[in-house]
PDB file of N, CA and C in Angstrom:
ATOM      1  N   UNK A   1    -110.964 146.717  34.494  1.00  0.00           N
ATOM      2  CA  UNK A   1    -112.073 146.595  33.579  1.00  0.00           C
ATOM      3  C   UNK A   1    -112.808 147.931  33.489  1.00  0.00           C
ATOM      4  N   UNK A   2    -113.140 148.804  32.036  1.00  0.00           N
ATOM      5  CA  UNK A   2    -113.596 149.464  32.505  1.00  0.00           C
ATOM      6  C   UNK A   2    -115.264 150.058  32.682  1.00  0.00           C
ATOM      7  N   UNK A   3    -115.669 148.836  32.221  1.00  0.00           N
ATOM      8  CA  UNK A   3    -117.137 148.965  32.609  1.00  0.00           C
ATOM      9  C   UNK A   3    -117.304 148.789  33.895  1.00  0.00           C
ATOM     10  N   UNK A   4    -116.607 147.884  34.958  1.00  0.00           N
ATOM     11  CA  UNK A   4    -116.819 147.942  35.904  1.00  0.00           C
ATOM     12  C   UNK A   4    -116.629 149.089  36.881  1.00  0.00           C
ATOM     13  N   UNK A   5    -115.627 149.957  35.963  1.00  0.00           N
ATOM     14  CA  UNK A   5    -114.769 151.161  36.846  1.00  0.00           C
ATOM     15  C   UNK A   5    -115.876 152.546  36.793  1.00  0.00           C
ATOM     16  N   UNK A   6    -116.925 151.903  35.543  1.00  0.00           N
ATOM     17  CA  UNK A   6    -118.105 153.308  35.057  1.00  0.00           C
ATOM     18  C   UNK A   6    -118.777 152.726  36.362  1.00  0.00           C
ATOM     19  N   UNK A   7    -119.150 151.708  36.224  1.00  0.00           N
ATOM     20  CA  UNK A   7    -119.897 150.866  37.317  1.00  0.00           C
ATOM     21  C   UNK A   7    -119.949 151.238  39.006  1.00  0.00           C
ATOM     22  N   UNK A   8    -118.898 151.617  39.233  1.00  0.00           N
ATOM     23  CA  UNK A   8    -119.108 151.454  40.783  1.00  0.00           C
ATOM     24  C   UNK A   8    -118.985 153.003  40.406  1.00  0.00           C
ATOM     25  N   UNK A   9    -118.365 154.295  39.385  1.00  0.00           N
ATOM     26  CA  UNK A   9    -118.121 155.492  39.730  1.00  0.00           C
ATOM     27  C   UNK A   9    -119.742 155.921  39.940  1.00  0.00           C
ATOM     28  N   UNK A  10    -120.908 155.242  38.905  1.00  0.00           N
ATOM     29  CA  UNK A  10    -122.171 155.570  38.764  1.00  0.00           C
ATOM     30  C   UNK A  10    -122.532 155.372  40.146  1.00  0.00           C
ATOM     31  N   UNK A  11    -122.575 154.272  40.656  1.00  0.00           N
ATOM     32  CA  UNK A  11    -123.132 153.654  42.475  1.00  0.00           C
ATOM     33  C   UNK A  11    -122.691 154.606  43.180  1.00  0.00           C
ATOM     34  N   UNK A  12    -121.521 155.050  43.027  1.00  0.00           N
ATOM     35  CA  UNK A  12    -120.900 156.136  44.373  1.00  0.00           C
ATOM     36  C   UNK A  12    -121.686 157.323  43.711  1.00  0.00           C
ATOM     37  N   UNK A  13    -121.946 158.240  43.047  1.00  0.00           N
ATOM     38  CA  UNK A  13    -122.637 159.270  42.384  1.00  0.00           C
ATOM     39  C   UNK A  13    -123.752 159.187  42.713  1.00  0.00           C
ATOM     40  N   UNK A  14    -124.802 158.530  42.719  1.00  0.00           N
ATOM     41  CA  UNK A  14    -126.250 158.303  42.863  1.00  0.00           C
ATOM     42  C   UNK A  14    -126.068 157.389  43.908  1.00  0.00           C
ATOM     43  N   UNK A  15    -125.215 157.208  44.972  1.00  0.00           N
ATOM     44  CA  UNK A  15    -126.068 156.533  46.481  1.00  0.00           C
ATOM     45  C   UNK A  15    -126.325 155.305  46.553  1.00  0.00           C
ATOM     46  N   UNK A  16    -126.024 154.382  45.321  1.00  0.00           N
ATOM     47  CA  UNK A  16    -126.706 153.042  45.126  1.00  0.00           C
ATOM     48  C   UNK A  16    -125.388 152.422  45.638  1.00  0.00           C
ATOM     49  N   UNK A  17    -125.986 150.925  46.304  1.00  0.00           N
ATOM     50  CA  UNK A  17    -125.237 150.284  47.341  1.00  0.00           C
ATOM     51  C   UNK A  17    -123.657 149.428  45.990  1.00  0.00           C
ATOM     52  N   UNK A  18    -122.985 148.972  46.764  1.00  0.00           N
ATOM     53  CA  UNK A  18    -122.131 148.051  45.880  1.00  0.00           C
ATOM     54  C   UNK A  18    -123.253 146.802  45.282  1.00  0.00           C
ATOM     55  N   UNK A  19    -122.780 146.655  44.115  1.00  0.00           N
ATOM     56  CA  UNK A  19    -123.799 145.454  43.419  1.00  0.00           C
ATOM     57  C   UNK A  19    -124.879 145.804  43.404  1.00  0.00           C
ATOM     58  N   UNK A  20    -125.198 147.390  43.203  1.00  0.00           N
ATOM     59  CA  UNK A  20    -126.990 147.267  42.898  1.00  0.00           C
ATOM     60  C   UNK A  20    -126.995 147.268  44.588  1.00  0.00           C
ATOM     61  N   UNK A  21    -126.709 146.400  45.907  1.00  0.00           N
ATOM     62  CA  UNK A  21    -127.630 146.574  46.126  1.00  0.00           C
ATOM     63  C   UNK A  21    -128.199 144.977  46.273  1.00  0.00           C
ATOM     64  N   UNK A  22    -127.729 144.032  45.449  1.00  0.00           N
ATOM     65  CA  UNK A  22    -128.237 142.929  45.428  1.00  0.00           C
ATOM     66  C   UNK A  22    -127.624 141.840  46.653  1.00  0.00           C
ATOM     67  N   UNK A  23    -126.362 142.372  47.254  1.00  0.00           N
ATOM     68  CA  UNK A  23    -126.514 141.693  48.646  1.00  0.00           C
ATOM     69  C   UNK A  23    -127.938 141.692  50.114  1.00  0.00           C
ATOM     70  N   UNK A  24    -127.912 142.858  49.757  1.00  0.00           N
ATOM     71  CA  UNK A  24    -129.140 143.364  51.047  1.00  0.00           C
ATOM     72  C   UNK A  24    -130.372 142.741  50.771  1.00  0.00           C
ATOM     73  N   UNK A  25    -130.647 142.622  51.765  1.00  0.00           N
ATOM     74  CA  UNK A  25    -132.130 142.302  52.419  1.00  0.00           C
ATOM     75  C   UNK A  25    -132.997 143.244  52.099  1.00  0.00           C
ATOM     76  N   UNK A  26    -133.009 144.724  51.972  1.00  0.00           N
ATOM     77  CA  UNK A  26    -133.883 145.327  51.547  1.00  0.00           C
ATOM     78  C   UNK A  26    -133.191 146.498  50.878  1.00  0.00           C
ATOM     79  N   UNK A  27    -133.782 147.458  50.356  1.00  0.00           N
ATOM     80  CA  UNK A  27    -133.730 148.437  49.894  1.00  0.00           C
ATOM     81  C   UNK A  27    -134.706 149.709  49.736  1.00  0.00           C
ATOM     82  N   UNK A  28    -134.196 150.929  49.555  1.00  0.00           N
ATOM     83  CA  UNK A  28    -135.066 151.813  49.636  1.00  0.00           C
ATOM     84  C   UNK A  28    -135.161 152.579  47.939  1.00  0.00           C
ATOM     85  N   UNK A  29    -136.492 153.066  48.275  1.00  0.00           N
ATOM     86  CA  UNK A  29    -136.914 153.487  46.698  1.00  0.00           C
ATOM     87  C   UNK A  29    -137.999 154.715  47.280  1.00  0.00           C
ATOM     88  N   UNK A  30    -137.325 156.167  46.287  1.00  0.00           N
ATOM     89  CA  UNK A  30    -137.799 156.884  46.858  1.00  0.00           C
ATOM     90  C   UNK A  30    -139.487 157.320  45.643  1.00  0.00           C
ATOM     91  N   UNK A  31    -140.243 157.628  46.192  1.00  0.00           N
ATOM     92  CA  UNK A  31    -141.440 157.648  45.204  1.00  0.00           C
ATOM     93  C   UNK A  31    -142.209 159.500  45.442  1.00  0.00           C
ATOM     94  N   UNK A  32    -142.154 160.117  45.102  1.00  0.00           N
ATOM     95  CA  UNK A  32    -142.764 161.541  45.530  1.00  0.00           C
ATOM     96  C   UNK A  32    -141.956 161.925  46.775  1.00  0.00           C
ATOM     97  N   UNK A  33    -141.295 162.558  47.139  1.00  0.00           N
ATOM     98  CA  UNK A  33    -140.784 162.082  47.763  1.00  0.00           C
ATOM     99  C   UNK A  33    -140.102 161.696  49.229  1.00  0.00           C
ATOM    100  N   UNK A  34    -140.710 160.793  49.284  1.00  0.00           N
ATOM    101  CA  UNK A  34    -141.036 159.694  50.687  1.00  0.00           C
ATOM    102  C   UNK A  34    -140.012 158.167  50.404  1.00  0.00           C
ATOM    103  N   UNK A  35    -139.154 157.363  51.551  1.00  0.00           N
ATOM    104  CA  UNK A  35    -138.087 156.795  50.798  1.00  0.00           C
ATOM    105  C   UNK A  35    -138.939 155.519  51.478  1.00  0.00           C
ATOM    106  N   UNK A  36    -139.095 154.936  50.740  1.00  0.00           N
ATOM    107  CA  UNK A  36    -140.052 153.333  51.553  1.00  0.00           C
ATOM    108  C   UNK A  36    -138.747 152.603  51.551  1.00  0.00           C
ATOM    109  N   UNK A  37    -138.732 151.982  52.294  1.00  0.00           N
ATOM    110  CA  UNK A  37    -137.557 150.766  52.899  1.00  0.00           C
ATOM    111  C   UNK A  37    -138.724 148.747  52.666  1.00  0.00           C
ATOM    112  N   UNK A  38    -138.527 148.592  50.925  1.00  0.00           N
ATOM    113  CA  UNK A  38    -139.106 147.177  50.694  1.00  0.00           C
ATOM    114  C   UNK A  38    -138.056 146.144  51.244  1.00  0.00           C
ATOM    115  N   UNK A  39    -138.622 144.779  51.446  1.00  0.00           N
ATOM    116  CA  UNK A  39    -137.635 143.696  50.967  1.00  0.00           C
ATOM    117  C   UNK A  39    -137.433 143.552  50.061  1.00  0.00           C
ATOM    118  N   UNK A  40    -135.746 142.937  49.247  1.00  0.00           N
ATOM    119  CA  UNK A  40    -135.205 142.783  48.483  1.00  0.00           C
ATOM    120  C   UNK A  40    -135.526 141.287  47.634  1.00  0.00           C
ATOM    121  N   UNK A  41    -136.903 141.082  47.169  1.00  0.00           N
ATOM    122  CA  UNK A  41    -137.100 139.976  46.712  1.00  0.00           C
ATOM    123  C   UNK A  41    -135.630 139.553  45.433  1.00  0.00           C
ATOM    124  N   UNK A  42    -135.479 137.752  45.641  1.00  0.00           N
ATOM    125  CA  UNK A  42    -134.635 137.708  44.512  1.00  0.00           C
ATOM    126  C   UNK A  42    -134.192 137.819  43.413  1.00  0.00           C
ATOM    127  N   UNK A  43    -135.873 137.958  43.072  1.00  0.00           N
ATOM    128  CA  UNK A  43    -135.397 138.762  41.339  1.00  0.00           C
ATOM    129  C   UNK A  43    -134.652 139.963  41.202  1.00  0.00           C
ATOM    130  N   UNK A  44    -135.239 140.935  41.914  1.00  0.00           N
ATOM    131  CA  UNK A  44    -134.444 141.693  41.953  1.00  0.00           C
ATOM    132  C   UNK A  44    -133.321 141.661  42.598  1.00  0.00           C
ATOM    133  N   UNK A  45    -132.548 140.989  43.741  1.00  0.00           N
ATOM    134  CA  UNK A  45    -130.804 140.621  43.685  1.00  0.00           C
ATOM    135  C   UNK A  45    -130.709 140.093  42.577  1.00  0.00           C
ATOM    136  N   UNK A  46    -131.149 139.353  41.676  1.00  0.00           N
ATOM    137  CA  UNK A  46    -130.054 138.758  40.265  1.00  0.00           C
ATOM    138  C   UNK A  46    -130.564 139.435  38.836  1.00  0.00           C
ATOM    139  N   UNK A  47    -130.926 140.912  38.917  1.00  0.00           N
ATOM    140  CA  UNK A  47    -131.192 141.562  38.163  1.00  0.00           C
ATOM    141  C   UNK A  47    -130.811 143.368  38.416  1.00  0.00           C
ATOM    142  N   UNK A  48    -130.825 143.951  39.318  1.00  0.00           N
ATOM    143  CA  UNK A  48    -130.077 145.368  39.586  1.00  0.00           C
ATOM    144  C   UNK A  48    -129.109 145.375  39.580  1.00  0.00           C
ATOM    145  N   UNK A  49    -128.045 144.442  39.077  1.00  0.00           N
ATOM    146  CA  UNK A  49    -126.652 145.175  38.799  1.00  0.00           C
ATOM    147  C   UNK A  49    -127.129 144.882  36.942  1.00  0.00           C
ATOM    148  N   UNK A  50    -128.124 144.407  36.361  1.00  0.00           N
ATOM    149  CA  UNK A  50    -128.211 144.713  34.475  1.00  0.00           C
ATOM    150  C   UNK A  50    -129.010 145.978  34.750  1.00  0.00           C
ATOM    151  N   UNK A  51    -129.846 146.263  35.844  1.00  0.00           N
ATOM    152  CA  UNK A  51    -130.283 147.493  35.069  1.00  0.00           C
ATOM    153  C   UNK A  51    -129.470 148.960  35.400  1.00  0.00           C
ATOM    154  N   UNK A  52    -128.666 148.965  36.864  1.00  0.00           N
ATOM    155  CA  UNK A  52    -127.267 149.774  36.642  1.00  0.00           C
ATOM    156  C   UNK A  52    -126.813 149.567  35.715  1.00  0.00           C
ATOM    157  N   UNK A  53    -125.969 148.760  34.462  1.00  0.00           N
ATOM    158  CA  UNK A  53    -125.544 148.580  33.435  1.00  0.00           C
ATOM    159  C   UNK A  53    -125.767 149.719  32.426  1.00  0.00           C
ATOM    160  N   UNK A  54    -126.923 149.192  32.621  1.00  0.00           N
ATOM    161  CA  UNK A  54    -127.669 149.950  31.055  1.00  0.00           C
ATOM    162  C   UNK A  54    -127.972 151.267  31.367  1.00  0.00           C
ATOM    163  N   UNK A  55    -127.885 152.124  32.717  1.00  0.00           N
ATOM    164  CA  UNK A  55    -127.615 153.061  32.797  1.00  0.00           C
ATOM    165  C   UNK A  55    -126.541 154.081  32.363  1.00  0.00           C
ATOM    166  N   UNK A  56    -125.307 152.800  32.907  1.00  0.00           N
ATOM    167  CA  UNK A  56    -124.274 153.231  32.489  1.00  0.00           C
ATOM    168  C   UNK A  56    -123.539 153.256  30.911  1.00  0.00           C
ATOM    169  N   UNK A  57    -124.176 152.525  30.184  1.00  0.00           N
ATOM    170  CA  UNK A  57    -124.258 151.994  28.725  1.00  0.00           C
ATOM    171  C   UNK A  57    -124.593 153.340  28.297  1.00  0.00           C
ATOM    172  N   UNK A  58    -126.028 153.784  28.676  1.00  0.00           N
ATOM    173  CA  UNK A  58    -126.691 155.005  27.706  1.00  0.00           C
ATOM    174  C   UNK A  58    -126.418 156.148  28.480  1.00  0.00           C
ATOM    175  N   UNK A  59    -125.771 156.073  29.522  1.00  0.00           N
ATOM    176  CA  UNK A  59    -125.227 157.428  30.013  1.00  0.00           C
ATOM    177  C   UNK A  59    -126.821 157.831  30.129  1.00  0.00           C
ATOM    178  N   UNK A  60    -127.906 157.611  30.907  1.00  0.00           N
ATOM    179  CA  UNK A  60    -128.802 158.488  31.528  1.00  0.00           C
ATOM    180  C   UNK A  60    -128.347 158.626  32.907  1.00  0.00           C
ATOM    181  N   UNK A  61    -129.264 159.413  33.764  1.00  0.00           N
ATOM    182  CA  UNK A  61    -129.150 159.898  35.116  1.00  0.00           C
ATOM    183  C   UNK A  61    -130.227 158.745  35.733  1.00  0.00           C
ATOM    184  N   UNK A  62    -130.230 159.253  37.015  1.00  0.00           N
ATOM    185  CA  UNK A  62    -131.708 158.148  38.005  1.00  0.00           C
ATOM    186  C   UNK A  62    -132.937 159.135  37.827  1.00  0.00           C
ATOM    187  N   UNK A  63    -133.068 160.730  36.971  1.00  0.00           N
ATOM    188  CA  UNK A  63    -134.086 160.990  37.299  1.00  0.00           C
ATOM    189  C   UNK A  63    -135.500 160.122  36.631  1.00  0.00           C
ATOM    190  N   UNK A  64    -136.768 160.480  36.517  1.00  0.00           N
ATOM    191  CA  UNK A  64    -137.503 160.065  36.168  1.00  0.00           C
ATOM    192  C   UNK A  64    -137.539 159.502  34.820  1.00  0.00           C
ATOM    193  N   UNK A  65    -136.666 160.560  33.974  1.00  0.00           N
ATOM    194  CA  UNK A  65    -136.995 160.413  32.621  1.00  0.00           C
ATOM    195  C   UNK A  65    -135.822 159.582  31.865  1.00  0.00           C
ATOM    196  N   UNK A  66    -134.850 159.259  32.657  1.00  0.00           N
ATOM    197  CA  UNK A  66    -133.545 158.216  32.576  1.00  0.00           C
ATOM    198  C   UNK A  66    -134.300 156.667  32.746  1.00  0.00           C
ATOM    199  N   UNK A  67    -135.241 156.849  34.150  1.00  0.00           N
ATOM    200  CA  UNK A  67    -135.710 155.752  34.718  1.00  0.00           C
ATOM    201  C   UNK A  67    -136.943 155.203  33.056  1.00  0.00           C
ATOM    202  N   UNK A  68    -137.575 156.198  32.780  1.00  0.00           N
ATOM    203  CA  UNK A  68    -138.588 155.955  31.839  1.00  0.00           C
ATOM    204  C   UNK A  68    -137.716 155.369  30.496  1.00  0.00           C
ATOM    205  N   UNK A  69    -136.492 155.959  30.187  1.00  0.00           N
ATOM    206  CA  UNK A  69    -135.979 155.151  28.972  1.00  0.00           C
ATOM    207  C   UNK A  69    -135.332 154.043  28.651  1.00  0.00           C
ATOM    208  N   UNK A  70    -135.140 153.472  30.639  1.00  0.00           N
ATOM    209  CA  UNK A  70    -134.393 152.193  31.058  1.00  0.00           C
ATOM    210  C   UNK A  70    -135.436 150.581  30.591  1.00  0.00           C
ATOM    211  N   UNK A  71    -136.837 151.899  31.724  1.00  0.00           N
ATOM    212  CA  UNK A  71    -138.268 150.866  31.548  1.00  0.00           C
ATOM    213  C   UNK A  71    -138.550 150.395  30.169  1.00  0.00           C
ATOM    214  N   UNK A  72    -138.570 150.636  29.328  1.00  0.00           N
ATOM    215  CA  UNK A  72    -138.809 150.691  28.152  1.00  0.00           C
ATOM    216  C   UNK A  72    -138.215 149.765  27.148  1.00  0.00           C
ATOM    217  N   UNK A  73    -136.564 149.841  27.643  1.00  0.00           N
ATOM    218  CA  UNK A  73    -135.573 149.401  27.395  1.00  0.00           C
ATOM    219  C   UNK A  73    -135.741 147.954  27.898  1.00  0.00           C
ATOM    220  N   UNK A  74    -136.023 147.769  28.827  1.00  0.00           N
ATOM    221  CA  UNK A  74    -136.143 146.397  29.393  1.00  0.00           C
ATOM    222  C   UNK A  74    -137.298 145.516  29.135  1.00  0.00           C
ATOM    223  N   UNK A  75    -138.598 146.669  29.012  1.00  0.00           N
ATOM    224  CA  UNK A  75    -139.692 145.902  28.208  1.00  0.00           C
ATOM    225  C   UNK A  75    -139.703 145.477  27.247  1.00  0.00           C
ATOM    226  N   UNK A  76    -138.200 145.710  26.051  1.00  0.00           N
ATOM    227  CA  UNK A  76    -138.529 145.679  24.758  1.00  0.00           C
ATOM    228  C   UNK A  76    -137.454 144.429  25.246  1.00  0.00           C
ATOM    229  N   UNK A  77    -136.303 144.261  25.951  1.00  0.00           N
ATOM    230  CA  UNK A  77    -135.787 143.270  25.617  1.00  0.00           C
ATOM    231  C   UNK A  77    -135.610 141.820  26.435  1.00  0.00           C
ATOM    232  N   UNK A  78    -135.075 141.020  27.013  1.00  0.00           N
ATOM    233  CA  UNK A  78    -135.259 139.793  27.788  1.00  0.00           C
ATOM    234  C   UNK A  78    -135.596 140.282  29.474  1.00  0.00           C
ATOM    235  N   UNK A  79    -135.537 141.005  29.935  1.00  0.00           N
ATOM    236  CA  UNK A  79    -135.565 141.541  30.985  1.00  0.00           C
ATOM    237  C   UNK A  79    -136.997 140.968  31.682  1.00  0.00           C
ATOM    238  N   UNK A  80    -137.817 141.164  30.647  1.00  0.00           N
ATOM    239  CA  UNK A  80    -139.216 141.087  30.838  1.00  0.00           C
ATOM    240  C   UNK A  80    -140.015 139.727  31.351  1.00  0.00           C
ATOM    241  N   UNK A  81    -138.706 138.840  31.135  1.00  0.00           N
ATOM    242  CA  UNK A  81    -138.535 137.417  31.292  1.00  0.00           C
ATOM    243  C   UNK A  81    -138.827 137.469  32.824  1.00  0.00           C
ATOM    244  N   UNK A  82    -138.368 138.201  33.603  1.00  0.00           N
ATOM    245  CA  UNK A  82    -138.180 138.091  35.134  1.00  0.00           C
ATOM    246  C   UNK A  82    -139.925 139.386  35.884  1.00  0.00           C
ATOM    247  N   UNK A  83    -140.726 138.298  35.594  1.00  0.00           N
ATOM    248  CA  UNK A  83    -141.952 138.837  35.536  1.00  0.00           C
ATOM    249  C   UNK A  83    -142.320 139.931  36.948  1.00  0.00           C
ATOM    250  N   UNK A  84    -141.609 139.960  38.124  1.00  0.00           N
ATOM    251  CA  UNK A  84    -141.937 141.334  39.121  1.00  0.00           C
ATOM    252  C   UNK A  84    -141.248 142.102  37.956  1.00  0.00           C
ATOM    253  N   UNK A  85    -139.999 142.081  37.731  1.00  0.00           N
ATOM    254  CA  UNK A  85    -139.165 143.167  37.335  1.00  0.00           C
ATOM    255  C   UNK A  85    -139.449 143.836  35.472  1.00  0.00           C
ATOM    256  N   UNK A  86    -140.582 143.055  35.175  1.00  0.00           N
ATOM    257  CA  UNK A  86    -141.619 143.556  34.045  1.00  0.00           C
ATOM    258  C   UNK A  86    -142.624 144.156  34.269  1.00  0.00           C
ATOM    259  N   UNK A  87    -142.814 143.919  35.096  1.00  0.00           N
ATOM    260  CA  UNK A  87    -144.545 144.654  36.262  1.00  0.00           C
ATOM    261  C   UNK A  87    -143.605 146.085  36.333  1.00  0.00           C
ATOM    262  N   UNK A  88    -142.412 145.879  37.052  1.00  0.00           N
ATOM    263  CA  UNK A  88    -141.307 147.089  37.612  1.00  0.00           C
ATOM    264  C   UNK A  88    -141.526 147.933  36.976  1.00  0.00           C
ATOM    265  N   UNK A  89    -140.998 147.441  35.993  1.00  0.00           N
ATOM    266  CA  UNK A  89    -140.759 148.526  34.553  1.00  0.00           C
ATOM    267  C   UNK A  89    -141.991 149.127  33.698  1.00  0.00           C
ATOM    268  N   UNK A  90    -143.173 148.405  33.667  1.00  0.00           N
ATOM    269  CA  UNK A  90    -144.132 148.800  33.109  1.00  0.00           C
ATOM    270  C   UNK A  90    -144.787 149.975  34.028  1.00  0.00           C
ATOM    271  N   UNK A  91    -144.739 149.565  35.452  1.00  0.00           N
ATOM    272  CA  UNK A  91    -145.371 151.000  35.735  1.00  0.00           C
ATOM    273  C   UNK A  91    -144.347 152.152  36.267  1.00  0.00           C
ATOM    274  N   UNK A  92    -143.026 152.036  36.057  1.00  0.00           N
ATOM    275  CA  UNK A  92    -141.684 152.875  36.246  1.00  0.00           C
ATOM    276  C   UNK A  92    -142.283 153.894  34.480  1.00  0.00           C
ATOM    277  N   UNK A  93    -141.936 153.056  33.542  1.00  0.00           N
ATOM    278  CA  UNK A  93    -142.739 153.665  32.882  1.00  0.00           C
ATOM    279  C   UNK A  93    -143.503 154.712  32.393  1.00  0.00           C
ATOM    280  N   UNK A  94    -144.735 153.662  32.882  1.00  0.00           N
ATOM    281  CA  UNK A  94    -145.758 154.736  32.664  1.00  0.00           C
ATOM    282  C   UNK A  94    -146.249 155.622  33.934  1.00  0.00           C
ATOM    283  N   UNK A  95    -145.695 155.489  35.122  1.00  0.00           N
ATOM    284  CA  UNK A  95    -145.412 156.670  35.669  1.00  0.00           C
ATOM    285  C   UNK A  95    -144.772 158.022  35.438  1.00  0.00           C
ATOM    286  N   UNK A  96    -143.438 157.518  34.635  1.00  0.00           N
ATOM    287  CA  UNK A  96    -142.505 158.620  34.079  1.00  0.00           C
ATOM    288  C   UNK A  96    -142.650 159.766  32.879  1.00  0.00           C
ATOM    289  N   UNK A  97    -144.125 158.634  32.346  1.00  0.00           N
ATOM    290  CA  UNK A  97    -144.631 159.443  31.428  1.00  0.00           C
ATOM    291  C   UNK A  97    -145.974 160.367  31.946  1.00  0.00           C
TER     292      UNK A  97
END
């Protein structure tokens, strides 16, 4: 398949676990940069392997300004449905800006 084959080449490139990431218990997210180690609430396991996707869809990078056109992306479409991971994105965002 070869979205899946963009899929895991993107995860191995940028450090991100198999699946997003959405097996684990927690994860790390680096912010200025300092890498905080959160728990992996469930929304986010049944939602970080769509927003890897759409990385890989629009061909951005993880920097800030990839992250800002993802946020955006997800605010405008069902994503927003999964209300932490709308909070996520709104201030991924408008941080990036």
């Amino acid at each position: 398949m070869i979205l899946q084959y963009h899929l895991e080449e993107f995860c191995n490139q940028n450090g991100i676990p198999k699946n997003g990431g959405s097996n684990d218990n927690t994860f790390e997210f680096n912010i200025i940069g300092r890498i905080l180690t959160l728990p992996n609430p469930m929304c986010r396991k049944r939602t970080a392997h769509i927003h890897d996707i759409e990385y890989v869809l629009f061909e951005f990078n993880t920097t800030w300004k990839g992250e800002a056109f993802i946020a955006g992306l997800e605010i405008s479409t069902s994503m927003f449905k999964h209300l932490p991971r709308g909070f996520k994105s709104l201030w991924a965002m408008g941080y990036s800006l």
